[in-house]
N, C-alpha and C. Protein backbone atom coordinates (compact mmCIF):
# COMPACT_ATOMS: atom_id res chain seq x y z
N UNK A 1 -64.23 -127.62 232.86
CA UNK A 1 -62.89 -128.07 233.15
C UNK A 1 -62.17 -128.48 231.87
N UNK A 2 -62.57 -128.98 230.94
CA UNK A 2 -62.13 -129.81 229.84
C UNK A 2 -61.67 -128.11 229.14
N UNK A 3 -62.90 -127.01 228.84
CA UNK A 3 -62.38 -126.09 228.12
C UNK A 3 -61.04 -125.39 228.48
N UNK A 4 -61.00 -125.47 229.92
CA UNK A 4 -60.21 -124.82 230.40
C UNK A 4 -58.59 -125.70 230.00
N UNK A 5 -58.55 -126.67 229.79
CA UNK A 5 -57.50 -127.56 229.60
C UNK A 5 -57.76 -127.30 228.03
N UNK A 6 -58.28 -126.85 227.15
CA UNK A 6 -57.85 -126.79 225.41
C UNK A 6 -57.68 -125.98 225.68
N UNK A 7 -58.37 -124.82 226.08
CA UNK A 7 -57.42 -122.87 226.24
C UNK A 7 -55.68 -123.29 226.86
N UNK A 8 -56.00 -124.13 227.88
CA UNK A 8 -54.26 -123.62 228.43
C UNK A 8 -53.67 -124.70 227.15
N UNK A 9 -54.02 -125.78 226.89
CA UNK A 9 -53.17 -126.43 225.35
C UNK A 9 -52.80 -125.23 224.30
N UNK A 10 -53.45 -124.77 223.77
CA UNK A 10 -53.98 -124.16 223.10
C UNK A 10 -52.88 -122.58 223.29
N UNK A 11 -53.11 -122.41 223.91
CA UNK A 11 -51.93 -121.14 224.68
C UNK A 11 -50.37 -121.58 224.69
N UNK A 12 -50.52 -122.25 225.09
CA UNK A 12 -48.99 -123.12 225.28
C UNK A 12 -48.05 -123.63 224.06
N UNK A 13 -49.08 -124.16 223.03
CA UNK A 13 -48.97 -124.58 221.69
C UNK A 13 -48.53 -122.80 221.21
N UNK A 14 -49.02 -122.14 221.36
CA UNK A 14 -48.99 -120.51 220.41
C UNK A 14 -47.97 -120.23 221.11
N UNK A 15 -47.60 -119.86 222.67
CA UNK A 15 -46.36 -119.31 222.89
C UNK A 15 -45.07 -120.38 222.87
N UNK A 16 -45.27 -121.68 222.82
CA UNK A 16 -43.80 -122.86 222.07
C UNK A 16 -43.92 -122.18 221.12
N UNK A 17 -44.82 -122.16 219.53
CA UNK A 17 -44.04 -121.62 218.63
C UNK A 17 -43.77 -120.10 218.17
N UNK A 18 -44.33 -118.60 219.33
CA UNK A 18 -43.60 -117.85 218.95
C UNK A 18 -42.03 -117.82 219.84
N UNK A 19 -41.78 -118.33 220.76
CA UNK A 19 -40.48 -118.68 221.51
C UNK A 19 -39.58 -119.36 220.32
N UNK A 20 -40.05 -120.31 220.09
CA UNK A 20 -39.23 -120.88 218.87
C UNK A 20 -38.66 -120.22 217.65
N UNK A 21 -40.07 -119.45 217.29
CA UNK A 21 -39.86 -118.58 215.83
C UNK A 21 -38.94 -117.60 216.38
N UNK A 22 -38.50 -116.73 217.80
CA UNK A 22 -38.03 -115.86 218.53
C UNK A 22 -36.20 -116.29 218.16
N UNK A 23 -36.63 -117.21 218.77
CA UNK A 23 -34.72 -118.15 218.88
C UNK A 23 -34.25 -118.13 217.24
N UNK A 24 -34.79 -119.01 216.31
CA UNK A 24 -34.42 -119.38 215.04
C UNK A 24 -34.31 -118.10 214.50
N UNK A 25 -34.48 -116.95 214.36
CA UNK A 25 -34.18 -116.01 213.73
C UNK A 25 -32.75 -115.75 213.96
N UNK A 26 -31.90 -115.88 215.15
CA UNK A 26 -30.89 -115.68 214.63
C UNK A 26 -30.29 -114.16 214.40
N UNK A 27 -31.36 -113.09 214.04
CA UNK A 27 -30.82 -111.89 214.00
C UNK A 27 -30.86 -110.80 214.57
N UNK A 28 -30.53 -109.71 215.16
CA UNK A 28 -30.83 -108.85 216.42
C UNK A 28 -31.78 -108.19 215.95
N UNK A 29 -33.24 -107.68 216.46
CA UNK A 29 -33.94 -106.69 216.19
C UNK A 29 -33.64 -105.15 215.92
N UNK A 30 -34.59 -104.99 215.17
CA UNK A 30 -34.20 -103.50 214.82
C UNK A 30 -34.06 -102.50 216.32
N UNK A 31 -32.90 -102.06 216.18
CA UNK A 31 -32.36 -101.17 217.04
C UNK A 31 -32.24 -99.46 216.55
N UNK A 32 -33.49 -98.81 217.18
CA UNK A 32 -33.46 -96.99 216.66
C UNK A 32 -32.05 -96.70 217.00
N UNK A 33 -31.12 -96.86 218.00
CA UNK A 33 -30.08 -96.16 218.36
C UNK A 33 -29.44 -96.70 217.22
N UNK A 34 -28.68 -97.80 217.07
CA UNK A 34 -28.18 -98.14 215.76
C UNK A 34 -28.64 -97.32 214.83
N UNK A 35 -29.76 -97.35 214.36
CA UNK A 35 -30.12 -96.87 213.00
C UNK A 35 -29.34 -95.32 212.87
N UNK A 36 -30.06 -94.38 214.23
CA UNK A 36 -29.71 -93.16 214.50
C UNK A 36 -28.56 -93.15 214.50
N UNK A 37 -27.28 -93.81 215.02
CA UNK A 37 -25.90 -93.41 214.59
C UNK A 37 -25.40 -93.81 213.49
N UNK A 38 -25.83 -94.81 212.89
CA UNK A 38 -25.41 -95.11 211.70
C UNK A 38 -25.67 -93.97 210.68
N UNK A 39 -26.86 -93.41 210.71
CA UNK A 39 -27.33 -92.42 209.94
C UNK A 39 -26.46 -91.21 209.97
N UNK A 40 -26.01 -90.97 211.35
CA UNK A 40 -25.22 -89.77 211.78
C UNK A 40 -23.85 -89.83 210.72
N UNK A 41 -23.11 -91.09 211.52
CA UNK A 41 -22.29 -91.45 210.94
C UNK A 41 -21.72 -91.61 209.51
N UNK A 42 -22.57 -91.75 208.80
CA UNK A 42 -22.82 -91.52 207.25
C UNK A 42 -22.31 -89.86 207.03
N UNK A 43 -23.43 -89.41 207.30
CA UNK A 43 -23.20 -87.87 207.01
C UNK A 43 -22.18 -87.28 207.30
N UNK A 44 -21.58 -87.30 208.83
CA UNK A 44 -20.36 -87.00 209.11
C UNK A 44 -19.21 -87.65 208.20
N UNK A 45 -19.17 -88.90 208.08
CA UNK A 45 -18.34 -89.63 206.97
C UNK A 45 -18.42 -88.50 205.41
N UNK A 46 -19.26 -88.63 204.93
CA UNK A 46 -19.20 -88.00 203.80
C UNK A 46 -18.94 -86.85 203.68
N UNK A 47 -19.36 -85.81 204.65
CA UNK A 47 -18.70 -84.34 204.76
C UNK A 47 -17.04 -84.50 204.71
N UNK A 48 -16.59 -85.42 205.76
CA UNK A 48 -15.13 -85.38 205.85
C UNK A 48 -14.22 -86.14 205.13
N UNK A 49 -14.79 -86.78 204.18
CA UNK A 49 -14.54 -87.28 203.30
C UNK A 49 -14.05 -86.15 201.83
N UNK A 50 -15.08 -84.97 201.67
CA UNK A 50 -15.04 -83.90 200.91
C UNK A 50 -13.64 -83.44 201.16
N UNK A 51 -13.25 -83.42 202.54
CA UNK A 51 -11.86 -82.43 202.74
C UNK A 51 -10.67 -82.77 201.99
N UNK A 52 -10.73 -84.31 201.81
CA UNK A 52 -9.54 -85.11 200.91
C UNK A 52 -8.40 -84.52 200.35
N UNK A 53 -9.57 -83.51 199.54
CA UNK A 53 -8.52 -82.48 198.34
C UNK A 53 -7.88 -81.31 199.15
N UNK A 54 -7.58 -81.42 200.20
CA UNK A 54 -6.80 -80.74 201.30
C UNK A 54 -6.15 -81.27 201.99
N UNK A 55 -4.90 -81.05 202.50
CA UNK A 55 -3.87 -81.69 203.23
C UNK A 55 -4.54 -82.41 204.75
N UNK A 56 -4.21 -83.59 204.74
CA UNK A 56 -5.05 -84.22 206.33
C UNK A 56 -4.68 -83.41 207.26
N UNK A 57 -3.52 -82.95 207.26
CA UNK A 57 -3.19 -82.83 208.48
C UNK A 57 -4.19 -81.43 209.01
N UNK A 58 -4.76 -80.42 207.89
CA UNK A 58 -5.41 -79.78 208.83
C UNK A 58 -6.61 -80.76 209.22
N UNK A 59 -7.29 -81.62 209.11
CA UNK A 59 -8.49 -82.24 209.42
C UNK A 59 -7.50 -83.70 210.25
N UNK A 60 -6.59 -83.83 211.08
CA UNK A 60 -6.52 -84.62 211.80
C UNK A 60 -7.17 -85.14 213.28
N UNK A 61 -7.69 -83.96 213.10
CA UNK A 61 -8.64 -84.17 214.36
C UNK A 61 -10.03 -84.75 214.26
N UNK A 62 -10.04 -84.38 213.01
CA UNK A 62 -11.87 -84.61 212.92
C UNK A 62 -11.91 -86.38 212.27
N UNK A 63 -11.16 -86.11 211.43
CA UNK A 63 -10.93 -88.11 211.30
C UNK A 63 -10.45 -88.72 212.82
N UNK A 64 -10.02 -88.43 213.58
CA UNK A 64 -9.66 -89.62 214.75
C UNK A 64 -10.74 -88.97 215.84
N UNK A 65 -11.51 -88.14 215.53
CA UNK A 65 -13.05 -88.12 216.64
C UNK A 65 -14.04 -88.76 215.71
N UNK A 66 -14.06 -88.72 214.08
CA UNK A 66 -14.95 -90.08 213.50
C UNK A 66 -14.74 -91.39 213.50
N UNK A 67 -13.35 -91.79 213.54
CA UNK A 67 -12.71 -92.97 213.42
C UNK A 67 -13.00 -93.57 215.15
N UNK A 68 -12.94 -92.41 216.47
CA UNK A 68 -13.33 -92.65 217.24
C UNK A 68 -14.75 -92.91 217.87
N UNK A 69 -16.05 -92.47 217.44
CA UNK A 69 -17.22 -92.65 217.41
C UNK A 69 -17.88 -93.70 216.56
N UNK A 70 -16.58 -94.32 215.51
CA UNK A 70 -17.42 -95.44 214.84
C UNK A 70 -16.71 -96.78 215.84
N UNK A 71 -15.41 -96.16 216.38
CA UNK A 71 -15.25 -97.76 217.24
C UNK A 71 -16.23 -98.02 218.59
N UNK A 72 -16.34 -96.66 219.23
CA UNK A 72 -17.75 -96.53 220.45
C UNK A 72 -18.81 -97.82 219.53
N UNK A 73 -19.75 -97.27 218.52
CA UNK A 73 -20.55 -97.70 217.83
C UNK A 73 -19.98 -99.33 217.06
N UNK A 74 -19.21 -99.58 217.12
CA UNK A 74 -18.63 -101.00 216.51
C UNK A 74 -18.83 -101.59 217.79
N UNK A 75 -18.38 -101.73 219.24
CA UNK A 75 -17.92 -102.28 220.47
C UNK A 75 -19.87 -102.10 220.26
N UNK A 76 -20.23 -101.28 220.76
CA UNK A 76 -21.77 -101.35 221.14
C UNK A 76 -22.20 -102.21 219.93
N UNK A 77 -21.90 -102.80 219.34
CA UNK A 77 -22.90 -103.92 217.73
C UNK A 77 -22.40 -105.02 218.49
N UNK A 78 -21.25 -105.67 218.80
CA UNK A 78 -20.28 -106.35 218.88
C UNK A 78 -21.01 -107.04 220.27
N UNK A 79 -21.65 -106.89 221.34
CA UNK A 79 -22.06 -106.44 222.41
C UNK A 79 -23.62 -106.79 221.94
N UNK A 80 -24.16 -106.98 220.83
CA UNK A 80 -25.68 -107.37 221.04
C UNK A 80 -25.74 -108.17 220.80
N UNK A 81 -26.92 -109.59 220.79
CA UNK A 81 -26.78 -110.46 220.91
C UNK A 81 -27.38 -110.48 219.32
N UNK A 82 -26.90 -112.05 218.59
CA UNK A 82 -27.25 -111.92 217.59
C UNK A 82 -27.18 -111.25 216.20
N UNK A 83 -25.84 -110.46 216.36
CA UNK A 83 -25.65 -109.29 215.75
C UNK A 83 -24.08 -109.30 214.80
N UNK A 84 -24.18 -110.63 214.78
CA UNK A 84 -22.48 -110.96 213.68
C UNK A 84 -22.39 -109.85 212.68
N UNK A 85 -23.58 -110.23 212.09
CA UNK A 85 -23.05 -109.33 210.48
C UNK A 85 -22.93 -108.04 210.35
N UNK A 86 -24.00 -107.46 211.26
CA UNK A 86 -23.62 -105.64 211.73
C UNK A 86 -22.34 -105.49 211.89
N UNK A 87 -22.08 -106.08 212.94
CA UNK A 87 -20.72 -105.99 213.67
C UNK A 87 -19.79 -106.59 212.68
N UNK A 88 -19.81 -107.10 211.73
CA UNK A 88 -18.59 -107.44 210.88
C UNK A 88 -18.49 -106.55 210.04
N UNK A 89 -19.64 -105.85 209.75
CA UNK A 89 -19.40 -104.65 208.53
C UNK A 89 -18.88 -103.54 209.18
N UNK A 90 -19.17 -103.43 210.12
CA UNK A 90 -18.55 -102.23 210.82
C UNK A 90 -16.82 -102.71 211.01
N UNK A 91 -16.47 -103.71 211.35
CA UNK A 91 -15.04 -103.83 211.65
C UNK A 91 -14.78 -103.77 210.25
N UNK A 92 -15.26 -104.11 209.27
CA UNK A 92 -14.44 -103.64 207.87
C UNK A 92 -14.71 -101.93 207.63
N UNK A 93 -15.58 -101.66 207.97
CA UNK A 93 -15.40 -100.03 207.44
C UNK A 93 -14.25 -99.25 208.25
N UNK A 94 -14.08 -100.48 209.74
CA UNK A 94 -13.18 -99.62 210.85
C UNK A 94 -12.05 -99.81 210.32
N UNK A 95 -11.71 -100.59 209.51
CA UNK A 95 -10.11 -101.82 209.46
C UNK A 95 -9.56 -100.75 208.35
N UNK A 96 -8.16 -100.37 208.55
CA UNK A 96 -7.36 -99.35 207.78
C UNK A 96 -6.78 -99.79 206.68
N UNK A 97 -6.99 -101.33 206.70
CA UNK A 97 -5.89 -102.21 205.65
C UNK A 97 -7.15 -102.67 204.82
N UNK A 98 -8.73 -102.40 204.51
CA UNK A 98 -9.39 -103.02 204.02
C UNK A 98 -9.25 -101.30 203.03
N UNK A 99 -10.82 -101.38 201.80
CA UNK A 99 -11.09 -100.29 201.21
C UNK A 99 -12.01 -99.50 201.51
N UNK A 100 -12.44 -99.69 203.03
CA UNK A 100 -13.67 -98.46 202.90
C UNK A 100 -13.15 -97.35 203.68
N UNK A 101 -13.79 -97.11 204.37
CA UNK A 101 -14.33 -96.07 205.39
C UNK A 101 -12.77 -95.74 206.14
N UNK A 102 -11.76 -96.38 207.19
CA UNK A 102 -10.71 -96.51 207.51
C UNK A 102 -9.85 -96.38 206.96
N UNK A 103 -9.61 -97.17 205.97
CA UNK A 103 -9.11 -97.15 205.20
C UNK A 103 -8.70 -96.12 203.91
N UNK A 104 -9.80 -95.32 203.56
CA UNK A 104 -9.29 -93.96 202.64
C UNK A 104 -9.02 -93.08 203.60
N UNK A 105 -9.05 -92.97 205.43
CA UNK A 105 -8.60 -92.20 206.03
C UNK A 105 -7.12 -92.48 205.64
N UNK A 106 -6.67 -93.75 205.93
CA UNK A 106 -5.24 -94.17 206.08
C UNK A 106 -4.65 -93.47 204.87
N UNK A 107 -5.08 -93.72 203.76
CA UNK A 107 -4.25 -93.26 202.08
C UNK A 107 -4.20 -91.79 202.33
N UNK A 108 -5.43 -91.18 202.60
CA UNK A 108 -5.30 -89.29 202.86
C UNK A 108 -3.95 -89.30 203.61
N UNK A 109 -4.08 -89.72 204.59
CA UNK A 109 -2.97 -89.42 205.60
C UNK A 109 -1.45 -89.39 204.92
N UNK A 110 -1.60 -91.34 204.21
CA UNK A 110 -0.51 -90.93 203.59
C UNK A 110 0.05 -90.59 202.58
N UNK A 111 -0.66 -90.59 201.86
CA UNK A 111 -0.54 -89.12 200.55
C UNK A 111 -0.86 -87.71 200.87
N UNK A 112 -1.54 -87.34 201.70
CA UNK A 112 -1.22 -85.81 202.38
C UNK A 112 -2.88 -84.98 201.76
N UNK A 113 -2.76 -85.22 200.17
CA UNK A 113 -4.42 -84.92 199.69
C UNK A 113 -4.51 -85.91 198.51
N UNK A 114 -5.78 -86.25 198.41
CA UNK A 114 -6.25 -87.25 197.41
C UNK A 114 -6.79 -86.41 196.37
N UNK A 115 -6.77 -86.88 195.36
CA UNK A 115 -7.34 -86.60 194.26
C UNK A 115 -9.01 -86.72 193.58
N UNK A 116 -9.66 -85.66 193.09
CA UNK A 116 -10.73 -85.77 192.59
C UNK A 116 -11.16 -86.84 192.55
N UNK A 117 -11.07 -87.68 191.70
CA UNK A 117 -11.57 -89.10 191.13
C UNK A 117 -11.40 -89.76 192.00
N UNK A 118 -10.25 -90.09 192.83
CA UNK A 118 -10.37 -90.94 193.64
C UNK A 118 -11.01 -90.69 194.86
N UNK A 119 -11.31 -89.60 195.32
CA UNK A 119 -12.49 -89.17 196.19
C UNK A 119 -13.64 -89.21 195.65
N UNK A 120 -14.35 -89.44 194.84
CA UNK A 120 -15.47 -89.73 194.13
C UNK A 120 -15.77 -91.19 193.96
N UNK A 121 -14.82 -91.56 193.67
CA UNK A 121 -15.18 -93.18 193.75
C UNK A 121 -15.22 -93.99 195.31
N UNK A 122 -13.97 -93.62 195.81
CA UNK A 122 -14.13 -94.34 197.18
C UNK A 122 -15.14 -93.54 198.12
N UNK A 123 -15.58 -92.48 197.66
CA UNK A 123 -16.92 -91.92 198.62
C UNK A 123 -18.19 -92.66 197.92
N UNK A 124 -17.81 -93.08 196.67
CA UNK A 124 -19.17 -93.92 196.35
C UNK A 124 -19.69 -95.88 197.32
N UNK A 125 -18.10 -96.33 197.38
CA UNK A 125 -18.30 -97.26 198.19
C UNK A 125 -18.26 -97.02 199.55
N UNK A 126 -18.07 -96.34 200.04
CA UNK A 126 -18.11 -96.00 201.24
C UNK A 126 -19.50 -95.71 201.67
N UNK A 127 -20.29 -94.85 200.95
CA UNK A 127 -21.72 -94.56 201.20
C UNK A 127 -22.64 -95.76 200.90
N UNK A 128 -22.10 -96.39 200.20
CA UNK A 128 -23.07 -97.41 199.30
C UNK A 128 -23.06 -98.83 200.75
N UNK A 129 -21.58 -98.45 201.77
CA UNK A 129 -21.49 -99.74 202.91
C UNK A 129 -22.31 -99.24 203.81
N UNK A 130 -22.49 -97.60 204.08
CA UNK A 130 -23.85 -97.28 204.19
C UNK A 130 -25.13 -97.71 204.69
N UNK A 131 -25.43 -97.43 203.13
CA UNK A 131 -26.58 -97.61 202.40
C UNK A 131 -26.60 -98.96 203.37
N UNK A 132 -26.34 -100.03 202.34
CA UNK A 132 -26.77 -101.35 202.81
C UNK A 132 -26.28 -101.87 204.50
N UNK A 133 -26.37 -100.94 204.80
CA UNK A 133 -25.83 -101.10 206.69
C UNK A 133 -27.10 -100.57 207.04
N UNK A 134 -28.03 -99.46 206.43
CA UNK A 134 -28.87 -98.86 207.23
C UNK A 134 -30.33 -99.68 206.97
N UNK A 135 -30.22 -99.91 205.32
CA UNK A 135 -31.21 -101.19 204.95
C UNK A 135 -31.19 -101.95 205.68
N UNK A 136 -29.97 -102.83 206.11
CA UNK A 136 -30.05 -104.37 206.82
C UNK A 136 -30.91 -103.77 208.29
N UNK A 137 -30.19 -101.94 209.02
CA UNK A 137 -31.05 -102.46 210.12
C UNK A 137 -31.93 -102.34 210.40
N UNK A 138 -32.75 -101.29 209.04
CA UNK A 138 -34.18 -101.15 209.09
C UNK A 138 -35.19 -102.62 208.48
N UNK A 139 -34.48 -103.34 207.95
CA UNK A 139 -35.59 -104.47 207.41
C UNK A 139 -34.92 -105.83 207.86
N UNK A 140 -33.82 -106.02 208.24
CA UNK A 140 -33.18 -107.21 208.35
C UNK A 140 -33.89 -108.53 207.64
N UNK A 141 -34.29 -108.18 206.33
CA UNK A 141 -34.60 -109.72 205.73
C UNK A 141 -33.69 -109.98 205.03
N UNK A 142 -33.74 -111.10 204.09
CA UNK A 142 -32.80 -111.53 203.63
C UNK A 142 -31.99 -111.36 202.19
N UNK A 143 -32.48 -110.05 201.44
CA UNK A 143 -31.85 -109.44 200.66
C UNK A 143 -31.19 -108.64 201.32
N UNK A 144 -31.20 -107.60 201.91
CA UNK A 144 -30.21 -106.96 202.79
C UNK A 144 -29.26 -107.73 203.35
N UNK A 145 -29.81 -108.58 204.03
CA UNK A 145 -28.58 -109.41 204.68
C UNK A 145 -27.42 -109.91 203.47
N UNK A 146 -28.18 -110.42 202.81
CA UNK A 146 -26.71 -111.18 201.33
C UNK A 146 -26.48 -109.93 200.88
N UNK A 147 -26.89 -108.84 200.64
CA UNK A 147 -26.08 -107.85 200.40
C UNK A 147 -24.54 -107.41 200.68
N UNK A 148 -24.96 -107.33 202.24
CA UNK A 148 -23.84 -106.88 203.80
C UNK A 148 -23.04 -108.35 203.68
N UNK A 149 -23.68 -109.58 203.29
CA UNK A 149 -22.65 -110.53 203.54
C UNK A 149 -21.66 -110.81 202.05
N UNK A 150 -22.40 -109.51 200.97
CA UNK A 150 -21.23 -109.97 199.93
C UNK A 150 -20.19 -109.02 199.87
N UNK A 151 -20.57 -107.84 200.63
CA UNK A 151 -19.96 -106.70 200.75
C UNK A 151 -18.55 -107.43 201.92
N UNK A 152 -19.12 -107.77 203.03
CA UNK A 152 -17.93 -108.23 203.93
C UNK A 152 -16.82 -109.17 203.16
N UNK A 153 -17.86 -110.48 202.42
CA UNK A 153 -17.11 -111.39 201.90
C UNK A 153 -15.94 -110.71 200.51
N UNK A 154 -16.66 -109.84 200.08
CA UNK A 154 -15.21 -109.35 198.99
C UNK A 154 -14.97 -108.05 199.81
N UNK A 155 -14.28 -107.84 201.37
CA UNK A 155 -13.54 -106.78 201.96
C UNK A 155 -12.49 -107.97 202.99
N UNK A 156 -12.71 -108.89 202.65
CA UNK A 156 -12.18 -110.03 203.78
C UNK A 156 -10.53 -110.70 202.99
């Protein structure tokens, strides 16, 4: 009887502190679907990104079905629990008035075609919000994370 009362202590003590360690994290688990569209999303980004040096208007369609599949994918981050900083990097890559992702759609549009260099550079930050978007959701520790949170903090 006595053993049986240190096993259930004993049990109880181990699942309080992985429940605890569960809560205090604070950050959403790695999610394959995330990862998988984010990944998508990249690639498609950067192909249509290439078109720049061509007038938007023939590629107006294909920016507002990417611009449309990253807000699907923003609302679904937005929607998990635990999941601020995903979901804030994504509303800056979505946001037209910031410098990434949205935003060099907006300038194509209204300059008509962008220029070499400046398609080279803003495809470099753009991939690079990426990059550290696909890091944070494959490892979510805490270099990734201050990464994504210095990236938001100088797009804010």
């Amino acid at each position: 009887m006595k053993l049986s009362k240190l096993k259930l202590a004993s049990f109880l003590i181990v699942l309080s502190f992985t429940i605890t360690s569960c809560i205090s994290t604070k950050t959403a688990l790695y999610d394959s679907y995330s990862y998988q569209k984010t990944t998508e999303l990249k690639v498609e980004a950067s192909k249509l990104m290439d078109e720049a040096i061509s007038p938007y208007s023939i590629h107006t369609k294909e920016v507002e079905a990417l611009l449309l599949n990253i807000e699907k994918l923003t609302e679904y981050e937005k929607n998990k629990p635990n999941n601020e900083i995903t979901f804030s990097i994504w509303k800056v890559l979505n946001d037209k008035e910031k410098n990434l992702l949205a935003g060099f759609f907006k300038r194509w549009e209204t300059k008509g075609i962008l220029s070499q260099p400046f398609l080279e550079e803003s495809k470099k930050q753009v991939l690079d919000a990426f990059d550290l978007l696909i890091q944070y959701e494959i490892k979510k520790d805490k270099e990734s994370k201050d990464a994504i949170l210095d990236l938001i903090n100088g797009n804010t």
